[in-house]
Structures are given as C-alpha cells and as structure tokens.
Protein backbone atom coordinates (compact mmCIF):
# COMPACT_ATOMS: atom_id res chain seq x y z
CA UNK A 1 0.00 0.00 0.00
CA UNK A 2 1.59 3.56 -0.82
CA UNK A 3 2.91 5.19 2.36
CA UNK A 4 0.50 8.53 3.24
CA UNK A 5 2.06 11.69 4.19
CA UNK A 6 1.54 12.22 8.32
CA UNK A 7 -0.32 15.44 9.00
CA UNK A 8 3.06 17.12 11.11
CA UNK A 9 5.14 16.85 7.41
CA UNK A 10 2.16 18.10 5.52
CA UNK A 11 1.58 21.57 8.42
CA UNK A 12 5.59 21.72 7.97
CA UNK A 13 5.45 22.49 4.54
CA UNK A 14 2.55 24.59 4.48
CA UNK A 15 4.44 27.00 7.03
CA UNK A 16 7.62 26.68 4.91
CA UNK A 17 5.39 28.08 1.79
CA UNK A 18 3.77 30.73 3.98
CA UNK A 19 7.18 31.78 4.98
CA UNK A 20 8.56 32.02 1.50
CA UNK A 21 5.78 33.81 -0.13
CA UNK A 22 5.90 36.47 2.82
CA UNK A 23 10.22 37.16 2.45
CA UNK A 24 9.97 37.66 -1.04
CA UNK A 25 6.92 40.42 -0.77
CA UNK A 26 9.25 41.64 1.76
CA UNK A 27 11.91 42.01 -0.43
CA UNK A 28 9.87 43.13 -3.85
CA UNK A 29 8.04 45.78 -1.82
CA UNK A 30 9.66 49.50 -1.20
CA UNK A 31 7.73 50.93 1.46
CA UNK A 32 4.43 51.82 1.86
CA UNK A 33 1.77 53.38 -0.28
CA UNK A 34 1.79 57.20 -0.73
CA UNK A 35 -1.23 58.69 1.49
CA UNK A 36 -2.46 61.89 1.98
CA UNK A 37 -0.47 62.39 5.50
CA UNK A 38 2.91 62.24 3.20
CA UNK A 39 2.54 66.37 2.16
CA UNK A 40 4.34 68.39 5.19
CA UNK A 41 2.99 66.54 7.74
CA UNK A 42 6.11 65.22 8.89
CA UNK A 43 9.14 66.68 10.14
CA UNK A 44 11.78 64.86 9.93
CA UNK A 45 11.71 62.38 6.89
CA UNK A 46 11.80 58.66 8.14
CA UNK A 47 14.84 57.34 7.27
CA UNK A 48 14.78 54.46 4.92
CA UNK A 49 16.00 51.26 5.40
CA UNK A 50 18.30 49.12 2.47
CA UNK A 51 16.37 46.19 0.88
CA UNK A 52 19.42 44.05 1.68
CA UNK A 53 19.26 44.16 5.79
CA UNK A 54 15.58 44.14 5.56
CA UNK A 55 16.02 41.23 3.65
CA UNK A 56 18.68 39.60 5.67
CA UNK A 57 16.38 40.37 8.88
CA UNK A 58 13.17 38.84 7.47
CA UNK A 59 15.19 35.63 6.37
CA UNK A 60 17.22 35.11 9.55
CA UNK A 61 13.83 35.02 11.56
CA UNK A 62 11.84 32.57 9.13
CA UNK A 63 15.27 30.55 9.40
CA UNK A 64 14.88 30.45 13.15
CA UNK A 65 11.11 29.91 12.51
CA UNK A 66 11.72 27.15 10.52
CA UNK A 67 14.34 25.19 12.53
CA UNK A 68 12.19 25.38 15.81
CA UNK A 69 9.35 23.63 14.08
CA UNK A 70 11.34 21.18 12.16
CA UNK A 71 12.98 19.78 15.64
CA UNK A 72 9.77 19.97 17.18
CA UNK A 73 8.35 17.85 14.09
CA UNK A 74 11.08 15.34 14.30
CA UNK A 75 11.26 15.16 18.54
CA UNK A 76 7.64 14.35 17.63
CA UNK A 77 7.68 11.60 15.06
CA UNK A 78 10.96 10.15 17.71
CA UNK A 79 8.63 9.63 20.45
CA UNK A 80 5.89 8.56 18.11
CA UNK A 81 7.35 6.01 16.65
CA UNK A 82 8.83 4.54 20.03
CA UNK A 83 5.47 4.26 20.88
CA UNK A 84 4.79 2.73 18.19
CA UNK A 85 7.49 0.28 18.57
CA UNK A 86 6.29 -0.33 22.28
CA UNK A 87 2.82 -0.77 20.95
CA UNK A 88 3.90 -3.45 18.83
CA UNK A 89 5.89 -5.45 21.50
CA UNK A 90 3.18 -5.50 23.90
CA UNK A 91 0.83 -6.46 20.92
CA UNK A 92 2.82 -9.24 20.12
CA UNK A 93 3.85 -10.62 23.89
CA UNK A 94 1.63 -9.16 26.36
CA UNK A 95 -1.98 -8.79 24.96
CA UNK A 96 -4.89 -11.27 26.22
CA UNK A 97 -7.83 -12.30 24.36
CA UNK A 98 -8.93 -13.69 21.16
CA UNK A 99 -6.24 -11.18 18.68
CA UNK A 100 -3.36 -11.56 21.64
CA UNK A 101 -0.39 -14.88 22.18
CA UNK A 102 -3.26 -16.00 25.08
CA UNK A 103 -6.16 -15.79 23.02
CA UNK A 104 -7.16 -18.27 19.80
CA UNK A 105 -5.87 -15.84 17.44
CA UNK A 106 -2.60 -14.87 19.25
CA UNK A 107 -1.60 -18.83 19.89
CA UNK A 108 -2.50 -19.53 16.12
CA UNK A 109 0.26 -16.58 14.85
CA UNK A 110 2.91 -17.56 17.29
CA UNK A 111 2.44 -21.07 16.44
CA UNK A 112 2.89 -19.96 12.44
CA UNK A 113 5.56 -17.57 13.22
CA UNK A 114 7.59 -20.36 14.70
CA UNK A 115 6.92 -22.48 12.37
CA UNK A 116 7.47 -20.20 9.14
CA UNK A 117 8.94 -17.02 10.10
CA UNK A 118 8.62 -15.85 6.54
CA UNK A 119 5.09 -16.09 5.70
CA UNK A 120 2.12 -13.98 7.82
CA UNK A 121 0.09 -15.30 10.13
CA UNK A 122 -3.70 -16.30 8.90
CA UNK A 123 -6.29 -16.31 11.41
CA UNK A 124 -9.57 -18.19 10.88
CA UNK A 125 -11.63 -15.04 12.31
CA UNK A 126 -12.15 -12.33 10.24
CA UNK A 127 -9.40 -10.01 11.52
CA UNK A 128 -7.54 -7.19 9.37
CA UNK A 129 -3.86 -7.27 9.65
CA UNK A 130 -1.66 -3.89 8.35
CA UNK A 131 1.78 -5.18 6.62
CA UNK A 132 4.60 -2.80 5.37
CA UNK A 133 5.83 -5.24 3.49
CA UNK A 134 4.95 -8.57 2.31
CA UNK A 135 8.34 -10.66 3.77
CA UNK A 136 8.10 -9.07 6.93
CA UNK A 137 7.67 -10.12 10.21
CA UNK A 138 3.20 -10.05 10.89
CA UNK A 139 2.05 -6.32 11.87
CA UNK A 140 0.25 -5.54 14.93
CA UNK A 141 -3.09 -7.83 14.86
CA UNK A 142 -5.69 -5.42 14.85
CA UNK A 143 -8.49 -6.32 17.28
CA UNK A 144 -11.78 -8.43 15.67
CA UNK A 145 -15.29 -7.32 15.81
CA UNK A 146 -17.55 -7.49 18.69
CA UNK A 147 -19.39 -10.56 17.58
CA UNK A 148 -15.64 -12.12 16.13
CA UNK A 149 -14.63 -11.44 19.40
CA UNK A 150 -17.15 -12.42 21.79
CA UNK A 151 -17.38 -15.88 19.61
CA UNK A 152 -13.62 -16.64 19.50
CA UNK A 153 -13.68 -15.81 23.43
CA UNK A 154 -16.38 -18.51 24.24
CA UNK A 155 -14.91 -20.90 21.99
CA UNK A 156 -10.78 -20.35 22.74
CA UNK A 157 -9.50 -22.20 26.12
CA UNK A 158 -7.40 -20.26 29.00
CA UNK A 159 -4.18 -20.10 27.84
CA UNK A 160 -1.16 -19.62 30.00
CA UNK A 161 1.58 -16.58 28.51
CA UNK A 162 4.07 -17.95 26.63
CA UNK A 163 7.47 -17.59 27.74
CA UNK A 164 9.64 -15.18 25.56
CA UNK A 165 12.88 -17.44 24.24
CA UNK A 166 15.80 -16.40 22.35
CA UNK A 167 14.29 -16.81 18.65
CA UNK A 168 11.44 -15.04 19.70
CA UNK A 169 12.98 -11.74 21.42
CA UNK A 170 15.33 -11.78 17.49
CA UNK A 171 11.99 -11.55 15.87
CA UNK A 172 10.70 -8.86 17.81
CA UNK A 173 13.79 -7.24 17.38
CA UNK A 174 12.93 -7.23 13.78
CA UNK A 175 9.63 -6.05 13.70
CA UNK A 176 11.25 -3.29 15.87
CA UNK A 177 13.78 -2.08 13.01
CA UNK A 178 10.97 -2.93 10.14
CA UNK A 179 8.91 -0.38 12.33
CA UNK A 180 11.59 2.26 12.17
CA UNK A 181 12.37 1.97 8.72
CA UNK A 182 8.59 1.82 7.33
CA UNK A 183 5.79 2.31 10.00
CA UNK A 184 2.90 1.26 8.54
CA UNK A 185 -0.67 3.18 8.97
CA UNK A 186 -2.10 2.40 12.00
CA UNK A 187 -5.40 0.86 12.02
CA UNK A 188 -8.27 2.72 13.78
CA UNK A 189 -9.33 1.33 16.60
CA UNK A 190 -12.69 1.67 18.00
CA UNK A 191 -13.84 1.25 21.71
CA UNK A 192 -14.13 -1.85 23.33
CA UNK A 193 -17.29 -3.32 23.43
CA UNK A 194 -18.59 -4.15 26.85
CA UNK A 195 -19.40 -7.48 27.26
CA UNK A 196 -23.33 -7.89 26.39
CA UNK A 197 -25.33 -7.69 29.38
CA UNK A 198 -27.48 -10.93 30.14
CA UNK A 199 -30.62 -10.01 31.41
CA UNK A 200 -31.57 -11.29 34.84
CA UNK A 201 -34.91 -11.63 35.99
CA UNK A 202 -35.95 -10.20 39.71
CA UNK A 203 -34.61 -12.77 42.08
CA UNK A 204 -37.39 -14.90 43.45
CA UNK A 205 -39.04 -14.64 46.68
CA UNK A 206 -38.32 -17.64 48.59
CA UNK A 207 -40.99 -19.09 51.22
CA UNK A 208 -40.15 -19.53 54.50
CA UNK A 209 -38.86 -22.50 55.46
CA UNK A 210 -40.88 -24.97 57.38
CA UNK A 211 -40.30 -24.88 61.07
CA UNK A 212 -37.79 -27.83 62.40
CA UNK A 213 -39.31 -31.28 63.14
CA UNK A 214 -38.85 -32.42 66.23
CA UNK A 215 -39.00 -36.12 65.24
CA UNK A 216 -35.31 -36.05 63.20
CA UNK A 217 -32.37 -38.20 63.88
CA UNK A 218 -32.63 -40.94 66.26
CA UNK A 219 -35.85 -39.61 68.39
CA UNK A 220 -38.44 -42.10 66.70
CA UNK A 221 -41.25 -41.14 68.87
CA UNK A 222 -43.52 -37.93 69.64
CA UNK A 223 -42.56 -34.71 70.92
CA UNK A 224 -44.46 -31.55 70.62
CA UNK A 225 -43.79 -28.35 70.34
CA UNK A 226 -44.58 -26.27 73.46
CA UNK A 227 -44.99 -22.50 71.65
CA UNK A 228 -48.80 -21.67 72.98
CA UNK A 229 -50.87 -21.55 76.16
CA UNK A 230 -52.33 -25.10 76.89
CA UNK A 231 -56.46 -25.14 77.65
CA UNK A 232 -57.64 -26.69 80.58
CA UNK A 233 -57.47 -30.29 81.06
CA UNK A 234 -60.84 -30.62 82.31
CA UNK A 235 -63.00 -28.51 79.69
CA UNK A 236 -66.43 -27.60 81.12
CA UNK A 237 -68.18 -30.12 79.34
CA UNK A 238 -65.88 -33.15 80.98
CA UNK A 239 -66.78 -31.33 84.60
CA UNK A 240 -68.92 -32.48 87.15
CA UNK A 241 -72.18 -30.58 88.20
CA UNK A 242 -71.96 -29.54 91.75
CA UNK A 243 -75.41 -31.22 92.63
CA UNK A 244 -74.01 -34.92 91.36
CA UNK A 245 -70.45 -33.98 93.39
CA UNK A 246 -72.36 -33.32 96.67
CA UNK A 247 -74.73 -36.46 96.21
CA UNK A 248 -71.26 -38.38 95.43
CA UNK A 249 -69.69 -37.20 98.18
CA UNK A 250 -72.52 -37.91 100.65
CA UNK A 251 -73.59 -41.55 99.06
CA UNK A 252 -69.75 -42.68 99.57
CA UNK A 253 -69.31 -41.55 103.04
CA UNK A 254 -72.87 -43.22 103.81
CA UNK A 255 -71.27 -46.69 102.55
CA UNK A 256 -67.97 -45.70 104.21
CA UNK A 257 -66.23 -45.86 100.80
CA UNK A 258 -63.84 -43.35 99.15
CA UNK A 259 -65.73 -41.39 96.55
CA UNK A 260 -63.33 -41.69 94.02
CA UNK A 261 -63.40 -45.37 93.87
CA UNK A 262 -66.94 -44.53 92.75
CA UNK A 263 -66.27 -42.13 90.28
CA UNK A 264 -63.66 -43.88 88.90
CA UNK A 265 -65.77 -46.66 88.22
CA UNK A 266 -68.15 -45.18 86.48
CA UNK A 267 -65.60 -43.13 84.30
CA UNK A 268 -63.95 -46.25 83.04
CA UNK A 269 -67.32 -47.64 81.96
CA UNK A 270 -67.31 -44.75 80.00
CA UNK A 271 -69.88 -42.65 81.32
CA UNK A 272 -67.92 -39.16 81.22
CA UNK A 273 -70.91 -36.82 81.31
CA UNK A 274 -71.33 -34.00 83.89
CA UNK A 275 -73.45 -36.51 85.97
CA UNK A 276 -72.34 -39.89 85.06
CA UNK A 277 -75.08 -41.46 87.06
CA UNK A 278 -78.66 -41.27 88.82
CA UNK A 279 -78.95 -40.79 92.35
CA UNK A 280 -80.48 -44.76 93.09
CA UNK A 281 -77.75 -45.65 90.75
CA UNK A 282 -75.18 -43.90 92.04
CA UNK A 283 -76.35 -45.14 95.83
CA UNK A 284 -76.31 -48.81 94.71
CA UNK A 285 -72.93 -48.80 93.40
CA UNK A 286 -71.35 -47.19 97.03
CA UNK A 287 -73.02 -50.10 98.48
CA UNK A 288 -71.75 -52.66 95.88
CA UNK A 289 -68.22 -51.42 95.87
CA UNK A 290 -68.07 -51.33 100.21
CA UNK A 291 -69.59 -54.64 100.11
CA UNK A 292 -66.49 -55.97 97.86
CA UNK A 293 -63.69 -55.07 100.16
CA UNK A 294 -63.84 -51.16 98.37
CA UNK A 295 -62.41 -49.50 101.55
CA UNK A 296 -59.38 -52.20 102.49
CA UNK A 297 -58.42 -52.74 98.31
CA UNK A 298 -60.00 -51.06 95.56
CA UNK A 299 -58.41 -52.97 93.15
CA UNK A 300 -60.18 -56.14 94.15
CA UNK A 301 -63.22 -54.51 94.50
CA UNK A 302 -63.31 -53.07 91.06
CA UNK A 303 -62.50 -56.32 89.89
CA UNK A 304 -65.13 -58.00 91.55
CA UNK A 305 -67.40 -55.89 90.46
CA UNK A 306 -66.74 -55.88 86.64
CA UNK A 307 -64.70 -59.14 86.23
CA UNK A 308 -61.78 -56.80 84.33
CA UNK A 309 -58.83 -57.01 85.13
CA UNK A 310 -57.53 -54.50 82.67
CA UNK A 311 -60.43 -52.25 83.54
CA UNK A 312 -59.57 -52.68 87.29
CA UNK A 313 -56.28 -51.27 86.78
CA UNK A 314 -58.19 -48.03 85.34
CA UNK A 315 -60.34 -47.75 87.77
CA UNK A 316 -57.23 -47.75 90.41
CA UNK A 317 -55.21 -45.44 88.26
CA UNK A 318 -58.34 -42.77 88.43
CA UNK A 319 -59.17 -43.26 91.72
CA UNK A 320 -55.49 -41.97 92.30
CA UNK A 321 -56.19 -39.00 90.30
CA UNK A 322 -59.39 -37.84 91.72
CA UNK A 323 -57.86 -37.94 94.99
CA UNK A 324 -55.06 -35.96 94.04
CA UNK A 325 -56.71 -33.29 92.10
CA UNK A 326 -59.57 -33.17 94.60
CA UNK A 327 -62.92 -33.01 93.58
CA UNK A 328 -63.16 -29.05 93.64
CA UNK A 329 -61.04 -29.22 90.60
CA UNK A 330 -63.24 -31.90 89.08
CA UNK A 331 -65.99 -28.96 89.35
CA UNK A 332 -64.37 -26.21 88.48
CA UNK A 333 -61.36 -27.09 86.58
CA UNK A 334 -57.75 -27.23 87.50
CA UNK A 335 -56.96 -23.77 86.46
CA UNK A 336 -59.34 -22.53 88.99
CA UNK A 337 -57.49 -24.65 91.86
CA UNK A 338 -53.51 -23.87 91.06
CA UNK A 339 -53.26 -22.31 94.01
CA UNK A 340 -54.21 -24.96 95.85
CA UNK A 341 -52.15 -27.66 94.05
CA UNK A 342 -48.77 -25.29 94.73
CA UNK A 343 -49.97 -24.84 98.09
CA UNK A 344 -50.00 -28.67 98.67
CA UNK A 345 -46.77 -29.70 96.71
CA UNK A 346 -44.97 -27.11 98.73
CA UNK A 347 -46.14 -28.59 101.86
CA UNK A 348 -46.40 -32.63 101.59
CA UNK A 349 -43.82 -34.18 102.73
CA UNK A 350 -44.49 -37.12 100.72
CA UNK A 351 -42.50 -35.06 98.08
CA UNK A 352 -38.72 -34.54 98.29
CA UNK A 353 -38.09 -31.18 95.88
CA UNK A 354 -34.86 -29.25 95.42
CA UNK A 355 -34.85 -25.77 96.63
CA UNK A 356 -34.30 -24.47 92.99
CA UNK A 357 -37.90 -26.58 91.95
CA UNK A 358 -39.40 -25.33 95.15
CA UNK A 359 -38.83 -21.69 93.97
CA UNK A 360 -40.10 -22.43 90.40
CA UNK A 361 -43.48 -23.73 91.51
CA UNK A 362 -44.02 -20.74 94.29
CA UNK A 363 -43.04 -18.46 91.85
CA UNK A 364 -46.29 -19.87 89.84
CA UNK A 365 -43.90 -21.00 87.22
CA UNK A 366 -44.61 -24.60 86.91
CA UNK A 367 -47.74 -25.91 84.73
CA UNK A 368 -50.79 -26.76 86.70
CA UNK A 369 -50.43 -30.26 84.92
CA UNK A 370 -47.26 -30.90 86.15
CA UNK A 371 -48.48 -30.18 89.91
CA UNK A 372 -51.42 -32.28 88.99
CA UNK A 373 -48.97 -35.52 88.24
CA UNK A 374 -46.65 -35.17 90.71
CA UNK A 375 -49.51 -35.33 93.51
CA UNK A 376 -50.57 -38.05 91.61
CA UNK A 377 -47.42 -39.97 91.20
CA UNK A 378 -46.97 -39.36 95.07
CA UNK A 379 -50.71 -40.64 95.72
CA UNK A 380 -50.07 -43.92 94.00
CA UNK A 381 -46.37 -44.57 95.18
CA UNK A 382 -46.31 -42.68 98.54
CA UNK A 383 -43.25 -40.89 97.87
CA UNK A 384 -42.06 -38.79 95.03
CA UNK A 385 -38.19 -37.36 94.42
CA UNK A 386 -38.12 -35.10 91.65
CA UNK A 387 -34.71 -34.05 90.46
CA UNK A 388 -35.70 -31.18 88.24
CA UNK A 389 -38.53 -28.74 86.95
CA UNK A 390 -37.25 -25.57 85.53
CA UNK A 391 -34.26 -24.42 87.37
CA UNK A 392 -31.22 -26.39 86.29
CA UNK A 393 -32.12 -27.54 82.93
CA UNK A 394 -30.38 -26.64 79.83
CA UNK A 395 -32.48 -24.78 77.08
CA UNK A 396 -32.34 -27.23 74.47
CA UNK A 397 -33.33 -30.69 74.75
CA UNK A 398 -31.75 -31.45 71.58
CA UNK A 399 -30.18 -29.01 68.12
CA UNK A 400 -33.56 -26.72 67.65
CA UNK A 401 -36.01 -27.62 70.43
CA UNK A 402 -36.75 -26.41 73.45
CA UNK A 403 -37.06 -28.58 75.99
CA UNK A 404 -40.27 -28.34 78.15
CA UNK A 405 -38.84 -27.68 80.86
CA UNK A 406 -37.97 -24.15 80.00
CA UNK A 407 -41.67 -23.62 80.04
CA UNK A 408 -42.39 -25.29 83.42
CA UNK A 409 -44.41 -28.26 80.93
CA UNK A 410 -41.89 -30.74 82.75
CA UNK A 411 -40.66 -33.13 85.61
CA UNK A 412 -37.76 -35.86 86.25
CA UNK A 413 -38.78 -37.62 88.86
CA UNK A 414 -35.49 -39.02 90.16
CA UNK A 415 -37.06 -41.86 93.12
CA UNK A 416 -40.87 -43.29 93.74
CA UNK A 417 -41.62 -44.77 97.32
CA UNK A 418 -37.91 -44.86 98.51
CA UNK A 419 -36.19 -46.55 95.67
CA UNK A 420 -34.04 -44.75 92.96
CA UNK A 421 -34.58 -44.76 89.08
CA UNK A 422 -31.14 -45.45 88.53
CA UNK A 423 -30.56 -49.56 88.12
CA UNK A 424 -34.15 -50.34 89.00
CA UNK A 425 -35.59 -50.02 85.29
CA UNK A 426 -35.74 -53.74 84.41
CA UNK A 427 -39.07 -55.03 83.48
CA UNK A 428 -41.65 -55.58 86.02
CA UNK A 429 -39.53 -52.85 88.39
CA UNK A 430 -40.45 -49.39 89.66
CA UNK A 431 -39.97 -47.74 86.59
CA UNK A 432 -42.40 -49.85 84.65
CA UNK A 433 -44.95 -49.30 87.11
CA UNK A 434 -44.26 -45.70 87.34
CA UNK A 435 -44.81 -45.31 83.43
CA UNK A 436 -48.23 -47.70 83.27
CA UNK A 437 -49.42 -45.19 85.74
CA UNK A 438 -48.76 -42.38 83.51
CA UNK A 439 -50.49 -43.96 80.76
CA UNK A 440 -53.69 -44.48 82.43
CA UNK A 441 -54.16 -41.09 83.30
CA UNK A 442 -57.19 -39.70 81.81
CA UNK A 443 -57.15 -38.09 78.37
CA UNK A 444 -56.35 -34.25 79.13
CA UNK A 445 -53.85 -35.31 81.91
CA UNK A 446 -51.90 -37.61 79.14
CA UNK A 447 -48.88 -36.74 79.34
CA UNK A 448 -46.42 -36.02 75.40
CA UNK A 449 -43.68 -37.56 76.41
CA UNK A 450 -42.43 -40.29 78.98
CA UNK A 451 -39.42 -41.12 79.12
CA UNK A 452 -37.10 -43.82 80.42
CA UNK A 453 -34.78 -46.59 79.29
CA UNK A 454 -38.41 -48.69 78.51
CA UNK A 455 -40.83 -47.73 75.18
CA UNK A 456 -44.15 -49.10 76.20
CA UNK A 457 -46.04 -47.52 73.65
CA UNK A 458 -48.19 -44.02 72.87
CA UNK A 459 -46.01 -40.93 74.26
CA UNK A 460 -43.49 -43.10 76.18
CA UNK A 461 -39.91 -43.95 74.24
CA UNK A 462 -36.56 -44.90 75.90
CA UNK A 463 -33.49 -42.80 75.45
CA UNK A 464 -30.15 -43.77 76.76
CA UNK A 465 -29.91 -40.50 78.51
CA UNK A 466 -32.20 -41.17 80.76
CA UNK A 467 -30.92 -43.80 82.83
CA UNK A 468 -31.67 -42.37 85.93
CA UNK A 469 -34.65 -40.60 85.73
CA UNK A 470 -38.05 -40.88 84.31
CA UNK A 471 -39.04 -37.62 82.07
CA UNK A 472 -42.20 -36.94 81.96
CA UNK A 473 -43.83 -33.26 79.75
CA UNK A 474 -46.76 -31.62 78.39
C-alpha cells in the first residue's frame, strides 16, 4: 500500500510556503503606499531602510522559525514512533484475548511464526492485519469485531503466557527495526465493546422454610412443640355438676367408701358426662363397691365388680387422680385450683423437691399439669423425688427444640416410694410401674412424652440418657 504523508510533514510544509511567499513580498516591496499624511505633515523624513538588511532580517527570523518547528516535528515523530514500537511489543507478547499470544488468534500466529517465520500469520476469524511489506515479520493484529470477538472468546481455552525465548525476542527485534524503517498506517481502533449484558430476571421470593421437626435423627417417637398456652385439662363439658359432686360425696361416706373409687368406676365404663349417674344408681354402686372389700383394696373390688382385670387397673389409676386433684377441681377445673395444688406440693412431705424446683413452683412458674402428676405420682407410690422442673435444665433438649422444661411443661422424677430410678428399670420394676401409671391417666392429663430406658407404647420412648430418671412433659 503507498505510504500517506503524516499530518506534522504536511503543516511543515505549508508554514515553509507561507514563509517564503511572505520574504519575497518583503523584499519586492519598497515601502508603503503614498497617502495623503505624506505632504508636510512630517518633520523629519523617516529614514529608509536598504532592501538588503531588511532582507537579511526577514530571512534570519523565518530561518529560526523554521528550525524550531522542524525539531519539534522530528522530537515528535521520535517519540511517536517509540510508541509505536512499544505498541507493537506489547501487541505481540503481552496482549490477552482472542487477537493476543493467550487468546485463539494470538496462539494460532505464534504457532505460524515459529513455524514459518517468513510467511504472515492467517487467522480463521475475520481479523484485518496492516503489513509494510509482504516478507516481513506479521504487523500488529488489529483487534476483531464485537461478535468475532465475543465468539472466539467462548470458543478459545485459558491459555497460560508464553514464555519469551531467544528466537522469539530476534523476531521482535525485527519487527522493531521494520517499524523504524517503514511504520505502517495504524489501524483505527474503535472502543471496546462491553461485554453484552445478560438479562436477569428479579430474584425470586423464597418461602419460608418450614419450622424444624422435632421427630429427626434418632428420636423415633412424639414430641411436641410447646410454643402456645395449653387449655384446661378438664373442659367444662368433661366437669362435674356440683349437685351430682355433693350427692357423690354424701352416698360414699354413707357406705364408708372413698368417693373416688366410685367415680372412677363409672368413668372407666365410659360414662364421662357432667353426671355420670342417677342418684339410686349412684347409691347402689357405694353399696356394691363397700360390700367388695372397696375401703381395704379397691383394686379387688373393682374387679369383683366388673370381672376386668384390665379395667380394674383403670379404675385404680383414676381413683389416684381424683384424689389428688380433689374433687373441687373436678368442678371447676384445675386452672381454677392452682393455688391450691402449689400450696400442697410445697407442703407434703411425701414429696422430696430441690430448693431451685421449690422456687419455680411458688413463683407460679410450673404448669398446673405438672403439679397435677406429681400429687398423683406421690398418691399412688407414697413418695415422690423429683430431680428437676425448671431451674437447672439446659435450654435445648436437643439441636432446635426447646425442651419443656424451659416452660415449666416438665418433671424428672429421680425416686418413687424410697427406691431410685437409677438400676431399678428392668421389666416388672419401679420404673415400669411408674410409666403404666402415667399412661392411664385420663385423656387431658396424658402426658407427650415419657421417658425412660423402657418404650411401652403411645407418648413413652426410651433414650439412653435417661438412665436415671423418668421424664415426663406436656
């Protein structure tokens, strides 16, 4: 391609012409043009200058005019073509992407310059490359389109820079002088193009995640979780009237018999409504249940009078409860009576309570529930130990539940009737008993959880940590 002139030569010659045209009007002019000030006007005539130092004047300052803007010129096209020069090096070693040595085009060129130093470099992607001369060592590689580019750049693997060796710091040695002698027109080089923007959608709203189950890992039976007030245990429609309590209450001490004895028969027959019986009725079974032995051993009266033995063992259980609970609360409902029931664990001395689980239920902290069982527990086994109620227990009964007895919904009872937890859970021992009775109780006073070293079923599971205690929560 024929070399163009660069813009500084072309300005340089232009002021050259200028400066020319102006020394030799100079020269061919004598003076200015008469005007009408010439007549008389002046005094003194002005004295006139020779055309020769007027002309050596005018020529010594173009000269100097000149020079200054021919070394600026060339100072200019120095540094310009060292930048050129560094351009070129950098091209050749030190660019990245798909037209540099660690892009797809860059490898390809330094794989054909080693192999042919001779002959140019031929990409595959349509990329203009500016020789100066055919034989030469490959110009600059001038950068691809945007869509060239962005395809070679998905499609060309991360290559590591090459290392410069000897052969390849003689070539760019080469290109170096080629540069100097003929610098060919640089290419025009637009902006980069950003990277096209992919366009993301609004991030989704994720739903909450569902709250932790409490039966993960190795806890195979229930648990609940204990986040709300619990209702009463005895809802109104499961309480007695007062005129059936007072006829109950008078019938059994007519037949000297306990009244719960009969009330817990006639609840485990299944008649749970507010007045399970008639007063004949409820007469005839006072006298049926003294007559069997009610007073000396309930269970063998209950079992002589339905033949069960299974339901004699409910009736037992329930007669525990009632007596307990008193039947105030079977009236008006245990929440009415929780006074009472911390009044009476605080002073039994059936139960044995640590000072830090005295203080929790005075403080009103414990669940009326958990008063209710451990009068019961101490009604059926005549002593009760209990180990632990609020104070002293860790928050977590396992990784992301609470336990319950954080909320006062629990009690380890630690020894029934004298004789420790610990080495007495074998089958048919105190422990077994203990967690029968819990079973039985009736359905608002079933407890969540039992537990021990024995799984009998429903709420109660064995866990090895509980060796010497029996758990027991609501």
């Amino acid at each position: 391609m024929p070399r163009r002139k660069s813009l500084t030569r072309r300005f340089l010659q232009h002021l050259l012409l200028i400066s020319l045209a102006r020394t030799i009007l100079t020269v061919i002019g004598r003076g200015r043009a008469w005007d009408e000030w010439d007549e008389g006007k002046l005094v003194e005539p002005a004295q006139q200058r020779s055309h020769r130092s007027r002309f050596v004047t005018t020529f010594s300052f173009g000269a100097l005019f000149v020079a200054g803007l021919a070394f600026s010129a060339g100072a200019g096209n120095t540094v310009q073509s060292l930048l050129d020069n560094g351009d070129a090096v950098s091209a050749s070693t030190g660019a990245s992407g798909p037209s540099g040595p660690t892009g797809a085009t860059g490898v390809d060129a330094a794989k054909t310059a080693q192999a042919a130093p001779a002959t140019p470099a031929v990409s595959d992607s349509p990329t203009r490359v500016a020789q100066a001369q055919p034989a030469a060592t490959p110009a600059r590689p001038v950068a691809a389109p945007a869509q060239a580019r962005a395809a070679v750049q998905s499609a060309a693997p991360v290559v590591s820079r090459p290392v410069v060796t000897g052969s390849a710091a003689t070539t760019k040695t080469a290109a170096a002088a080629t540069t100097r002698e003929a610098r060919p027109s640089r290419a025009v080089q637009g902006k980069p193009q950003a990277k096209p923007r992919h366009k993301t959608s609004a991030p989704k709203v994720q739903a909450k995640p569902p709250a932790l189950d409490p039966e993960v890992h190795d806890f195979p039976a229930a648990t609940v979780w204990l986040n709300r007030a619990a209702p009463d245990p005895t809802p109104p429609a499961a309480r007695l009237k007062l005129s059936f309590a007072r006829e109950l209450v008078a019938d059994s001490r007519k037949a000297h018999v306990d009244w719960a004895l009969v009330l817990a028969t006639l609840r485990a027959e299944g008649r749970n409504g507010r007045a399970p019986a008639g007063r004949v009725e409820l007469r005839t079974l006072a006298n049926r249940l003294a007559a069997t032995g009610g007073r000396v051993n309930p269970w063998a009266a209950a079992l002589a009078y339905s033949s069960d033995t299974s339901l004699a063992d409910r009736v037992v259980a329930l007669r525990h409860y009632y007596r307990a609970v008193g039947v105030a609360a079977l009236v008006d409902g245990l929440l009415s009576q929780k006074a009472d029931l911390q009044d009476r664990v605080l002073h039994d001395m059936r139960l044995h309570i640590y000072p830090g689980g005295r203080h929790d239920v005075a403080s009103g902290h414990v669940d009326v529930r958990v008063l209710a069982t451990i009068l019961y527990l101490a009604d059926t086994f005549h002593e009760v130990t209990v180990s632990c109620l609020i104070s002293g227990h860790r928050l977590y009964a396992r990784p992301g539940v609470v336990s319950a007895h954080i909320y006062g919904r629990a009690v380890d009872v630690a020894a029934l009737n004298g004789v420790s937890i610990y080495g007495h859970q074998q089958p048919g021992g105190v422990t077994e008993q203990a967690v029968r009775a819990l079973l039985m109780l009736p359905g608002g006073m079933e407890p969540a959880q039992v537990i021990s070293l024995l799984g009998m079923g429903g709420p109660s599971f064995a866990l090895a940590n509980h060796y010497d205690h029996i758990h027991v929560g609501y």
